[in-house]
N, C-alpha and C. Protein backbone atom coordinates (compact mmCIF):
# COMPACT_ATOMS: atom_id res chain seq x y z
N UNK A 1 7.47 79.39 36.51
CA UNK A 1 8.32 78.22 36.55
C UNK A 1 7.68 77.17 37.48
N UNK A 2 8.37 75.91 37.35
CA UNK A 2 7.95 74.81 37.92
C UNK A 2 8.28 74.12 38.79
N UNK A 3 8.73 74.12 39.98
CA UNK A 3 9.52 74.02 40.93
C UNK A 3 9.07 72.80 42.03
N UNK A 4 8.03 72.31 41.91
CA UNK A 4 7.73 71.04 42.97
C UNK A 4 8.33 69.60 42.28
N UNK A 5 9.08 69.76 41.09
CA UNK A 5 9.11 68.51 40.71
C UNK A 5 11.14 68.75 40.60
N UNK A 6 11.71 70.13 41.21
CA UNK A 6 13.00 70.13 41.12
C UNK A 6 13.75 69.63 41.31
N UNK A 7 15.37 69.19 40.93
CA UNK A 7 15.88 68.40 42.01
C UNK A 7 16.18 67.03 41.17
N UNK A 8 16.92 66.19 42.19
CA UNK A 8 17.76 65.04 41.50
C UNK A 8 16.51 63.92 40.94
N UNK A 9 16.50 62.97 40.03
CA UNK A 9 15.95 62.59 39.44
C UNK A 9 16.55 61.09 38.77
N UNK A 10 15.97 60.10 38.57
CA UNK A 10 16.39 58.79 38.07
C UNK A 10 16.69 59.05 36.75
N UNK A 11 18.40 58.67 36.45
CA UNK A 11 18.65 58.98 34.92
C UNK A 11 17.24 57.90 33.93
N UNK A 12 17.08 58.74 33.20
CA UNK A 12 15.93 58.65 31.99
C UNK A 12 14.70 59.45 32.28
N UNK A 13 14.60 59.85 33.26
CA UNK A 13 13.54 60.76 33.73
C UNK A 13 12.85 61.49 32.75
N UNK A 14 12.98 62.67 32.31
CA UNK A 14 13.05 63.28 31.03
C UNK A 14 13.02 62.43 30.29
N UNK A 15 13.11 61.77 29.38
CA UNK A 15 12.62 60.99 28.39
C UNK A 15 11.62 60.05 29.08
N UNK A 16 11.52 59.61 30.42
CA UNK A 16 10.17 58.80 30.86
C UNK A 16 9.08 59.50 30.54
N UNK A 17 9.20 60.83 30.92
CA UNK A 17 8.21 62.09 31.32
C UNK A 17 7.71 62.23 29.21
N UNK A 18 8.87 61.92 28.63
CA UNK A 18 8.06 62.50 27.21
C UNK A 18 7.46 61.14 26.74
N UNK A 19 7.69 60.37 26.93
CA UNK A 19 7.01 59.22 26.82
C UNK A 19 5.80 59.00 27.51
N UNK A 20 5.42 59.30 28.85
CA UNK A 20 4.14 59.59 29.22
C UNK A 20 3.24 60.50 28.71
N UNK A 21 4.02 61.58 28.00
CA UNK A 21 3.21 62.38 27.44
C UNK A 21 2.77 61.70 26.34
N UNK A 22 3.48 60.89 25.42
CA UNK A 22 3.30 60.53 24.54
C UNK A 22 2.19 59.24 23.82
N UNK A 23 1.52 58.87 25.13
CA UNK A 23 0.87 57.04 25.04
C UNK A 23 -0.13 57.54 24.44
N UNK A 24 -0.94 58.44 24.25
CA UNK A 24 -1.98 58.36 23.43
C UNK A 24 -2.06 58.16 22.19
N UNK A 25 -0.65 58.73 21.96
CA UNK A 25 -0.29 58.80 20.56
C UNK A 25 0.29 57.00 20.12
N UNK A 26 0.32 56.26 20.13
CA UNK A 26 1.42 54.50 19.87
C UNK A 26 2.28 54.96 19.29
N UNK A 27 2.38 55.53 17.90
CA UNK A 27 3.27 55.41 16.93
C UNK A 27 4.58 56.70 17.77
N UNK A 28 4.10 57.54 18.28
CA UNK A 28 5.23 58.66 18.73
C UNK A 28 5.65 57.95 20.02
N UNK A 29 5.08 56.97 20.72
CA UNK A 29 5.37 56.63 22.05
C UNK A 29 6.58 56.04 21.49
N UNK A 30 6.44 55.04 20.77
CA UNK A 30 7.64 54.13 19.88
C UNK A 30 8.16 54.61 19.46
N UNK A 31 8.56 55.43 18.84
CA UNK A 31 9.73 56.44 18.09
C UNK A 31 10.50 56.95 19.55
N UNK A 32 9.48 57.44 20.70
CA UNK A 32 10.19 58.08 21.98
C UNK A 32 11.28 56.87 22.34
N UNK A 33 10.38 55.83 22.64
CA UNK A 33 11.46 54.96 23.24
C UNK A 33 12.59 54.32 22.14
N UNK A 34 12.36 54.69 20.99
CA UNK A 34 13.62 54.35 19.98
C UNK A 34 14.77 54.80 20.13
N UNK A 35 14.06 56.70 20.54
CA UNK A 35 15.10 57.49 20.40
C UNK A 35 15.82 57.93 22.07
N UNK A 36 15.09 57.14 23.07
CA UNK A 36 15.97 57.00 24.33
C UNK A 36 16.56 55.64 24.58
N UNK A 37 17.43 55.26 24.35
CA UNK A 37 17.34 53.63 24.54
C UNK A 37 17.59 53.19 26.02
N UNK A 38 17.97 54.88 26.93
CA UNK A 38 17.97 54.42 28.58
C UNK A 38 16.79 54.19 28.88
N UNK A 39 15.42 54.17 28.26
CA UNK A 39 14.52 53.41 28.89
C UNK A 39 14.57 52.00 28.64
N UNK A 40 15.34 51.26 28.03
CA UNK A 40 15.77 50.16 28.21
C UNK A 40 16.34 49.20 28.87
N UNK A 41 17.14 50.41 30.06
CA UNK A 41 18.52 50.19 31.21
C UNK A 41 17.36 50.18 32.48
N UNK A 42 18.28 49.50 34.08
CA UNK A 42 17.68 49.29 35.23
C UNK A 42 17.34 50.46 35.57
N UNK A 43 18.11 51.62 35.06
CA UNK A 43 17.51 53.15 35.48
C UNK A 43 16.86 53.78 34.91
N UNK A 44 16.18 53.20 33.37
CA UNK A 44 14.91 53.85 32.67
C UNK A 44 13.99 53.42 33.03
N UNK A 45 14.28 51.86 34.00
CA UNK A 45 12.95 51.33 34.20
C UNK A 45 12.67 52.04 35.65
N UNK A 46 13.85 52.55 36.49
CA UNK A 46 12.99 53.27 37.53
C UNK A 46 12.48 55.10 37.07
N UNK A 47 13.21 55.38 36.25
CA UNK A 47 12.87 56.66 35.91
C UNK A 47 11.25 56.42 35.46
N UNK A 48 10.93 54.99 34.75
CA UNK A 48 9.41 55.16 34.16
C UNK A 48 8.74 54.65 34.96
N UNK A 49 9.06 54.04 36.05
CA UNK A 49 7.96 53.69 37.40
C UNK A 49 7.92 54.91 38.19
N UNK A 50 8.97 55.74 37.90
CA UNK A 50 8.54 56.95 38.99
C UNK A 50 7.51 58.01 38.17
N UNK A 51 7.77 58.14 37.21
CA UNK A 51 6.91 59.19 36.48
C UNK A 51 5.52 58.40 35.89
N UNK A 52 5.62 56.90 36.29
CA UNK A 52 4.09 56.60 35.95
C UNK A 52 3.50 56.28 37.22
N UNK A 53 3.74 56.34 38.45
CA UNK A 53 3.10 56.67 39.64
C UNK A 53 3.20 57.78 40.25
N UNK A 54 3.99 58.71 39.78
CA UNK A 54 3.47 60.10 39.87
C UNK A 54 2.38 60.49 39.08
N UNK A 55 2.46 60.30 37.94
CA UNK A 55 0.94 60.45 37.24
C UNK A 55 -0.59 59.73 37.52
N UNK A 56 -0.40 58.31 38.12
CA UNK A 56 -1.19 57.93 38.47
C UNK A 56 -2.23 58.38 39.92
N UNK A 57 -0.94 58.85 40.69
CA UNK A 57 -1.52 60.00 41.22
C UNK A 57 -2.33 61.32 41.04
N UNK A 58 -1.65 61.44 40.22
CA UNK A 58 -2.55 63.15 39.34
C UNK A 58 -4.03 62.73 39.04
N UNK A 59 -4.05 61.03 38.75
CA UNK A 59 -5.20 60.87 38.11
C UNK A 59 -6.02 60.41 39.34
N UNK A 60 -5.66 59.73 40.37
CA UNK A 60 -6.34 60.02 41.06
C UNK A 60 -6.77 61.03 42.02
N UNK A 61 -6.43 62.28 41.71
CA UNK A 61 -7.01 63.50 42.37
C UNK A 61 -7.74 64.18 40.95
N UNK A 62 -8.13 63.54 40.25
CA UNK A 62 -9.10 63.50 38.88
C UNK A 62 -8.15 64.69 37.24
N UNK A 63 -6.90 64.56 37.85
CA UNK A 63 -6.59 65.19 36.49
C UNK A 63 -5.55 63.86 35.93
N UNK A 64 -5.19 64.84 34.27
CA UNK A 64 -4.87 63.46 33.32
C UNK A 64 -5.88 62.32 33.16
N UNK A 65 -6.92 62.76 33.27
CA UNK A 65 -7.82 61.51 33.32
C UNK A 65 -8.16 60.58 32.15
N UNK A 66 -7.57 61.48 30.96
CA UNK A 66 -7.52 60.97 29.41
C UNK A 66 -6.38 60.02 29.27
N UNK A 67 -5.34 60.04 30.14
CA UNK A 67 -4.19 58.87 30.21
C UNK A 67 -4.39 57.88 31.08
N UNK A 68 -5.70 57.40 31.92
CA UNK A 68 -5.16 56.55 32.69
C UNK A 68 -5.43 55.20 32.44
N UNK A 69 -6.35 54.86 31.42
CA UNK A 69 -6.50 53.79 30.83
C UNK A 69 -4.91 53.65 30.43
N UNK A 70 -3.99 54.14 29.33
CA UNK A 70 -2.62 53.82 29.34
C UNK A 70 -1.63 53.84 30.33
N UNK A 71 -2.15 54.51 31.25
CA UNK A 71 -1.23 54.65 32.54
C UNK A 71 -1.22 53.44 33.02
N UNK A 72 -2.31 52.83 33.32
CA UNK A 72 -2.78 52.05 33.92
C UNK A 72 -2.28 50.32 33.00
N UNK A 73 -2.32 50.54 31.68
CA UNK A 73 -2.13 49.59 31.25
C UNK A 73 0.33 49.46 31.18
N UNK A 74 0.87 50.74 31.68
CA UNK A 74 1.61 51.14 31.53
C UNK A 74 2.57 50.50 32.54
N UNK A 75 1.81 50.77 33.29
CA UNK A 75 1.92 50.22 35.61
C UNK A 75 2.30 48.36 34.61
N UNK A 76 1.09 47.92 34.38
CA UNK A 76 1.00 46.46 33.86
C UNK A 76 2.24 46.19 33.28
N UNK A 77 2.87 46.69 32.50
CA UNK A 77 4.18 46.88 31.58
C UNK A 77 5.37 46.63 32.34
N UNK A 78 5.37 47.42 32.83
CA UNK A 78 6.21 47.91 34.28
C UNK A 78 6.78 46.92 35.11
N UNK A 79 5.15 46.29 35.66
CA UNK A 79 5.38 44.96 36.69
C UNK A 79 6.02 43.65 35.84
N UNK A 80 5.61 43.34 34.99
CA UNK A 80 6.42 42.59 34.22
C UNK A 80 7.96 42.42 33.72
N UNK A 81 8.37 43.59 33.82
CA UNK A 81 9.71 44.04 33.59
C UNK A 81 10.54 43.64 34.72
């Protein structure tokens, strides 16, 4: 089990998290966020700033390194919002 990430969490979290999984893919990223529409709300947008600077972290201790061009273009997304 997985236990460093336990614990209370910004509603949309879980759907931020499958959506990060998802950027490589465009077409499934878009269907993700179709089918959460709290990433649309003030608390999907912190649920997806927290789980895309937690990842951006990962990438800079060199893992996920295949997402960070989208991560990165993701952060960009983000700040605009």
């Amino acid at each position: 089990m997985d236990w460093e990430g336990w614990g209370r969490a910004p509603e949309g979290f879980d759907a931020a998290t499958l959506y990060a999984s998802s950027l490589l893919q465009p077409d499934t990223a878009a269907r993700v966020r179709e089918a959460f529409p709290v990433l649309s709300s003030p608390a999907g947008l912190a649920a997806e700033a927290t789980v895309c600077a937690q990842l951006l972290q990962t990438v800079a201790r060199g893992d996920n390194l295949i997402l960070e061009d989208q991560l990165r273009d993701w952060s960009e997304e983000l700040r605009r919002r």
